[in-house]
C-alpha atoms as a PDB file:
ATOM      1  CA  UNK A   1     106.072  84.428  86.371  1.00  0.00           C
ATOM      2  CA  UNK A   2     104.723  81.564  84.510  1.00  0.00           C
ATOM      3  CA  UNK A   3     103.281  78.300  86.506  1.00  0.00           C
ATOM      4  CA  UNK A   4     106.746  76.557  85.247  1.00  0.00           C
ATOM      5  CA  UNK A   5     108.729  79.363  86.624  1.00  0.00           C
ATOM      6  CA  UNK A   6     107.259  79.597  89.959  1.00  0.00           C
ATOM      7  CA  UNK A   7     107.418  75.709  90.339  1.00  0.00           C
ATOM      8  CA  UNK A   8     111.091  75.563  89.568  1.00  0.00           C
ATOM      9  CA  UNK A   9     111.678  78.515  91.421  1.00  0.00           C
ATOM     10  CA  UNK A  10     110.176  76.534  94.337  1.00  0.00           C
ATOM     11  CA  UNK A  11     112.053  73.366  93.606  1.00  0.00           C
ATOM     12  CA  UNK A  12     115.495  75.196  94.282  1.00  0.00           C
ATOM     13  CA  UNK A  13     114.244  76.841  97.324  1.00  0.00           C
ATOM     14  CA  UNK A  14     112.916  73.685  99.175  1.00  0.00           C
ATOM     15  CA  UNK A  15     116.902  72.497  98.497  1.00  0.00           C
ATOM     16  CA  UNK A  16     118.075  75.204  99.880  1.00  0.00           C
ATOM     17  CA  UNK A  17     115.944  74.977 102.856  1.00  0.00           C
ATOM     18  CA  UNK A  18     116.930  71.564 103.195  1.00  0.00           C
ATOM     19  CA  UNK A  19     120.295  72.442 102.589  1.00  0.00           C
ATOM     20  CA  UNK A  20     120.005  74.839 105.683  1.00  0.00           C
ATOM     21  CA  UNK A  21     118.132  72.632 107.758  1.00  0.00           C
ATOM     22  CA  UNK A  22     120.834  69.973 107.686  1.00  0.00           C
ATOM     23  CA  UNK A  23     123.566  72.804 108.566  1.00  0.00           C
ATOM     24  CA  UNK A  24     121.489  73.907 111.525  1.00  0.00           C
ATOM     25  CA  UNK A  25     121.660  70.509 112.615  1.00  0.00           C
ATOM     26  CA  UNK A  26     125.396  70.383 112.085  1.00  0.00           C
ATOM     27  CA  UNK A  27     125.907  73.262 114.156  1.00  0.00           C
ATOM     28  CA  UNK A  28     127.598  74.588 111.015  1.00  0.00           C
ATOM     29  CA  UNK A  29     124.629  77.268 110.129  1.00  0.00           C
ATOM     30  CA  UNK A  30     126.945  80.475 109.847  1.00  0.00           C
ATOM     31  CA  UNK A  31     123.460  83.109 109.406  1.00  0.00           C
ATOM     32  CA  UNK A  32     120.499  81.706 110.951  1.00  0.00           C
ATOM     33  CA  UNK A  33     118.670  83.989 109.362  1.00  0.00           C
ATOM     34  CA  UNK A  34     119.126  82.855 106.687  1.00  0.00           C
ATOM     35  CA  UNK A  35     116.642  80.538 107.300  1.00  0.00           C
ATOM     36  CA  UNK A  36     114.068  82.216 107.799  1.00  0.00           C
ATOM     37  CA  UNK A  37     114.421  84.096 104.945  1.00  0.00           C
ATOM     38  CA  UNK A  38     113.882  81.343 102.743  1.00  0.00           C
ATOM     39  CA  UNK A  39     111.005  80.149 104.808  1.00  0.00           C
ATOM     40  CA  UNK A  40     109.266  83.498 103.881  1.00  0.00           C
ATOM     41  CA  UNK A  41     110.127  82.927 100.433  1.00  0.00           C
ATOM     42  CA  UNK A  42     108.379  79.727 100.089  1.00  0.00           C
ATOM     43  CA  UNK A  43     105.449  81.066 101.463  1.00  0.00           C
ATOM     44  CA  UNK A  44     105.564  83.754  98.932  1.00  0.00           C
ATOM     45  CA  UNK A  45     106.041  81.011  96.064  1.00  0.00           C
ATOM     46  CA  UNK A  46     103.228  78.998  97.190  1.00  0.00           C
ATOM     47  CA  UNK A  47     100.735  82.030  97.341  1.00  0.00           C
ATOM     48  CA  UNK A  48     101.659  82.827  94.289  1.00  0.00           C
ATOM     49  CA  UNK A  49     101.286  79.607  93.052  1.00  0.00           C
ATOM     50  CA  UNK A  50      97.731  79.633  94.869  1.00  0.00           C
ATOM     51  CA  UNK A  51      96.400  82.579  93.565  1.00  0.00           C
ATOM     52  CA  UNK A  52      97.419  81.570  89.568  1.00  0.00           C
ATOM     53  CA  UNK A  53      95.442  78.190  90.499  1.00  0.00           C
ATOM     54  CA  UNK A  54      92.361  80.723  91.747  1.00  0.00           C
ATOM     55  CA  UNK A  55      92.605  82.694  88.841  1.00  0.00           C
ATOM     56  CA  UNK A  56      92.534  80.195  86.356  1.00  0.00           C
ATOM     57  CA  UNK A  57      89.561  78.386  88.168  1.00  0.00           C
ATOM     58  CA  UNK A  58      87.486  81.584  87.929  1.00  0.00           C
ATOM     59  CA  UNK A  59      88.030  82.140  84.308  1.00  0.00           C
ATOM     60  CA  UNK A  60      87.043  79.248  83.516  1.00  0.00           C
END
């Protein structure tokens, strides 16, 4: 995935986490696992995003 990608991949996910956050807070969070789920997948995103940044500083 491209730099763009990645970021606007993580844009939407840190809504949707949001998005959950505020329904566990509700009381109205149907699949808490949901939750963690995209937790994980942030993480992912951002090491992702970390290792492009490495990359990029070691080629150049």
């Amino acid at each position: 995935m491209t730099p763009e990608e990645l970021q606007s991949t993580l844009d939407d996910t840190h809504k949707e986490f949001f998005n959950l956050r505020l329904q566990q807070s509700l009381g109205q969070l149907e699949k808490p696992s949901r939750l963690v789920q995209v937790r994980k997948q942030v993480s992912r995103i951002l090491t992702l995003q970390a290792e492009h940044t490495k990359q990029k500083s070691e080629s150049a």
